[in-house]
C-alpha atoms as a PDB file:
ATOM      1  CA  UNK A   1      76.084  85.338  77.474  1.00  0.00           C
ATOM      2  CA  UNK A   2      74.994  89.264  77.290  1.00  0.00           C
ATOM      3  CA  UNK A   3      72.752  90.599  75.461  1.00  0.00           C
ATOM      4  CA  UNK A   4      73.876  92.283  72.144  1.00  0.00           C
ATOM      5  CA  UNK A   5      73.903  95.965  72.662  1.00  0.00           C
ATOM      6  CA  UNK A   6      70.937  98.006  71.444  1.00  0.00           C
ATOM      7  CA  UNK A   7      68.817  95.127  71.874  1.00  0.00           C
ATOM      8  CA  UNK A   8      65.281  96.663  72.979  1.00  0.00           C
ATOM      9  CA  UNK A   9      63.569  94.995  76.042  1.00  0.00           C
ATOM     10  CA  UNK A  10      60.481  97.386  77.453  1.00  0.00           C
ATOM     11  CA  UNK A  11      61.063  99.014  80.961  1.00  0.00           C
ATOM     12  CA  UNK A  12      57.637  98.126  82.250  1.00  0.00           C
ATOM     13  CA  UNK A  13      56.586  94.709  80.932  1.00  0.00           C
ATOM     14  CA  UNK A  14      53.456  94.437  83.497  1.00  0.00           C
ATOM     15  CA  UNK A  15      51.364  97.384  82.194  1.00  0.00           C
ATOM     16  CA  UNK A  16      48.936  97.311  79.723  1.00  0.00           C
ATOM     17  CA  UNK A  17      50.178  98.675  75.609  1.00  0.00           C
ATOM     18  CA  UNK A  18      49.232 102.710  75.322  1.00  0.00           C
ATOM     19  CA  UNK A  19      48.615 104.610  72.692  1.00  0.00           C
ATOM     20  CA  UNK A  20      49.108 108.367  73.272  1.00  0.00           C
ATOM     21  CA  UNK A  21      47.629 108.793  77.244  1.00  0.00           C
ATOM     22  CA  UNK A  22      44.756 105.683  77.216  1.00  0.00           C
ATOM     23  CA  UNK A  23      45.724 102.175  77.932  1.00  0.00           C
ATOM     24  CA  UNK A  24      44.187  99.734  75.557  1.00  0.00           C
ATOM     25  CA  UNK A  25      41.029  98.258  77.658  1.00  0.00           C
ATOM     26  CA  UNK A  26      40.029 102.173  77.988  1.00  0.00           C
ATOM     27  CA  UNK A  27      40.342 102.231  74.006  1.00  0.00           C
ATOM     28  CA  UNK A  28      38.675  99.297  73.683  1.00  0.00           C
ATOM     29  CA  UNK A  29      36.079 100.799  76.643  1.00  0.00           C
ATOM     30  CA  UNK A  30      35.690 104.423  73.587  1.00  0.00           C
ATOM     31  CA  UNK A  31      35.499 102.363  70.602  1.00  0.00           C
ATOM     32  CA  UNK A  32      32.908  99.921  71.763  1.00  0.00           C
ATOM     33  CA  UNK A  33      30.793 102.580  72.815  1.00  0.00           C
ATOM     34  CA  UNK A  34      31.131 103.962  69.756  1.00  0.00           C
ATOM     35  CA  UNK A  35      30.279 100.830  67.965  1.00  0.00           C
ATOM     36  CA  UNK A  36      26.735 100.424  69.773  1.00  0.00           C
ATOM     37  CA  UNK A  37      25.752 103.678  70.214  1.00  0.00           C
ATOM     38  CA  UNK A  38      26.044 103.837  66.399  1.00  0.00           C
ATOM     39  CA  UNK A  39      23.505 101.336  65.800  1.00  0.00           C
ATOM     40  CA  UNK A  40      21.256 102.725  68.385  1.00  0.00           C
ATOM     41  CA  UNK A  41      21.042 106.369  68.473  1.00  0.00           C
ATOM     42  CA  UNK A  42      24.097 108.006  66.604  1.00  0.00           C
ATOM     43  CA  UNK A  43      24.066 111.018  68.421  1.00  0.00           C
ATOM     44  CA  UNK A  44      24.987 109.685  71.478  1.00  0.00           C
ATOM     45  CA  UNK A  45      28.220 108.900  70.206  1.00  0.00           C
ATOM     46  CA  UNK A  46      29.378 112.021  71.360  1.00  0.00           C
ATOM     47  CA  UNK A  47      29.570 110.843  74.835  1.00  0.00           C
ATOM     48  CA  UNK A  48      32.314 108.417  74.003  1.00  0.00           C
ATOM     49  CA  UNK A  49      35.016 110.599  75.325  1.00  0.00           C
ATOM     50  CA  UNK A  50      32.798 111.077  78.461  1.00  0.00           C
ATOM     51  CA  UNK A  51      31.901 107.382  79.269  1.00  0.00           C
ATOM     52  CA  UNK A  52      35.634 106.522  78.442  1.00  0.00           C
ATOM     53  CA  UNK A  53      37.083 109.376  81.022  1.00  0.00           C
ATOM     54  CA  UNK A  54      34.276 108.344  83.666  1.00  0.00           C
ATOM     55  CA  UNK A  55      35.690 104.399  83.392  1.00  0.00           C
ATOM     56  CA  UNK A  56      39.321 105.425  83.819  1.00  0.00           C
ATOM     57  CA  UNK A  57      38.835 107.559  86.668  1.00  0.00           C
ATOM     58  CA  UNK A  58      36.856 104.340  88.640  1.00  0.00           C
ATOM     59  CA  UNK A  59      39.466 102.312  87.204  1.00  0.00           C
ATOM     60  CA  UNK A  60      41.977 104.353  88.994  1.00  0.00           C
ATOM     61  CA  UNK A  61      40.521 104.779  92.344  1.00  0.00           C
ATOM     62  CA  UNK A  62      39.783 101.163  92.985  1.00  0.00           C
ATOM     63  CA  UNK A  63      42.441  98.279  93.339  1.00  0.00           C
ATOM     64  CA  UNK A  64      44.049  96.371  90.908  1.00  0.00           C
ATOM     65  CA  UNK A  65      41.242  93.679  89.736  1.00  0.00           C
ATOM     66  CA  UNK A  66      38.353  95.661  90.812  1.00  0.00           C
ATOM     67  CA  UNK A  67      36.815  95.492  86.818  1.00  0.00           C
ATOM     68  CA  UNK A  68      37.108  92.088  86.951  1.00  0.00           C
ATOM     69  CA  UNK A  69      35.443  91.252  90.645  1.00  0.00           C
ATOM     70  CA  UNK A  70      32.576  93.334  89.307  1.00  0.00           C
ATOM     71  CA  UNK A  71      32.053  91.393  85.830  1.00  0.00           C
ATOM     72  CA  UNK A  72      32.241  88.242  88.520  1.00  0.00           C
ATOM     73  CA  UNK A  73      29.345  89.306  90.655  1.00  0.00           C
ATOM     74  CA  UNK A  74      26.958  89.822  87.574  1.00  0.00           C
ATOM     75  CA  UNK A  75      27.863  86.792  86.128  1.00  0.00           C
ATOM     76  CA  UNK A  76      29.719  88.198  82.940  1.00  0.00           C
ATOM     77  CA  UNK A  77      33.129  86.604  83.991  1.00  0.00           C
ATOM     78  CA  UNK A  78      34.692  83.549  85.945  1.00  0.00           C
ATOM     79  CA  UNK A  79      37.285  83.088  87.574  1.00  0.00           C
ATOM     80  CA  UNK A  80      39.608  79.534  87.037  1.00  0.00           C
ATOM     81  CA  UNK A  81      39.198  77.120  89.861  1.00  0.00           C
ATOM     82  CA  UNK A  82      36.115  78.843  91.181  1.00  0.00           C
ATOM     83  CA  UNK A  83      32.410  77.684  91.153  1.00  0.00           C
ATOM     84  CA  UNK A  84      29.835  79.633  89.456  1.00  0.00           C
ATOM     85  CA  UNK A  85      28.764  83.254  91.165  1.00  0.00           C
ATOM     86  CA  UNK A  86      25.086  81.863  91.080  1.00  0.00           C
ATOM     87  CA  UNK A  87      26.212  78.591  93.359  1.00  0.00           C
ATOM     88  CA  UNK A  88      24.157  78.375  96.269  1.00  0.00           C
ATOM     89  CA  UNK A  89      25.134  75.256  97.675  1.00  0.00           C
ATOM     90  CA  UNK A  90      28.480  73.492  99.018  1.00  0.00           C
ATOM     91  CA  UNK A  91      29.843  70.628  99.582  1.00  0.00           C
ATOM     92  CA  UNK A  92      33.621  70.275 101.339  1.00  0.00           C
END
């Protein structure tokens, strides 16, 4: 069977949703610092733009699940199947 015509289906279906030129974890990246800096010193939400622009441009120069390694090695993050980042010890 075909599809009906006009029926939508998006042309890149493994990138992240956009809105205007920002991908949503850099939104999410401007917002949030807008949401603490507001309870701790309201001025510096003026460097939202900055801090958002400074994490897309290291998101774009390293490889694809860089973000995520990083979050790993502090401890923030795991990975499925994996043992802890703080494991010391194995045993095979």
């Amino acid at each position: 069977m075909s599809v009906p015509y006009g029926a939508r289906f998006p042309q890149y279906i493994h990138l992240l949703p956009q809105f205007c030129f920002w991908e949503i974890d850099e939104i999410l990246v401007f917002f949030g610092f807008i949401f603490i800096s507001w309870f701790m010193f309201k001025p510096s939400c003026l460097l939202a733009p900055i801090v958002a622009y400074l994490y897309t441009r290291a998101k774009r120069r390293n490889p694809t699940g860089y973000m995520q390694q990083i979050l790993y090695c502090y401890g923030l993050t795991g990975f499925d199947g994996y043992p802890s980042h703080f494991e010391q010890c194995f045993h095979e």
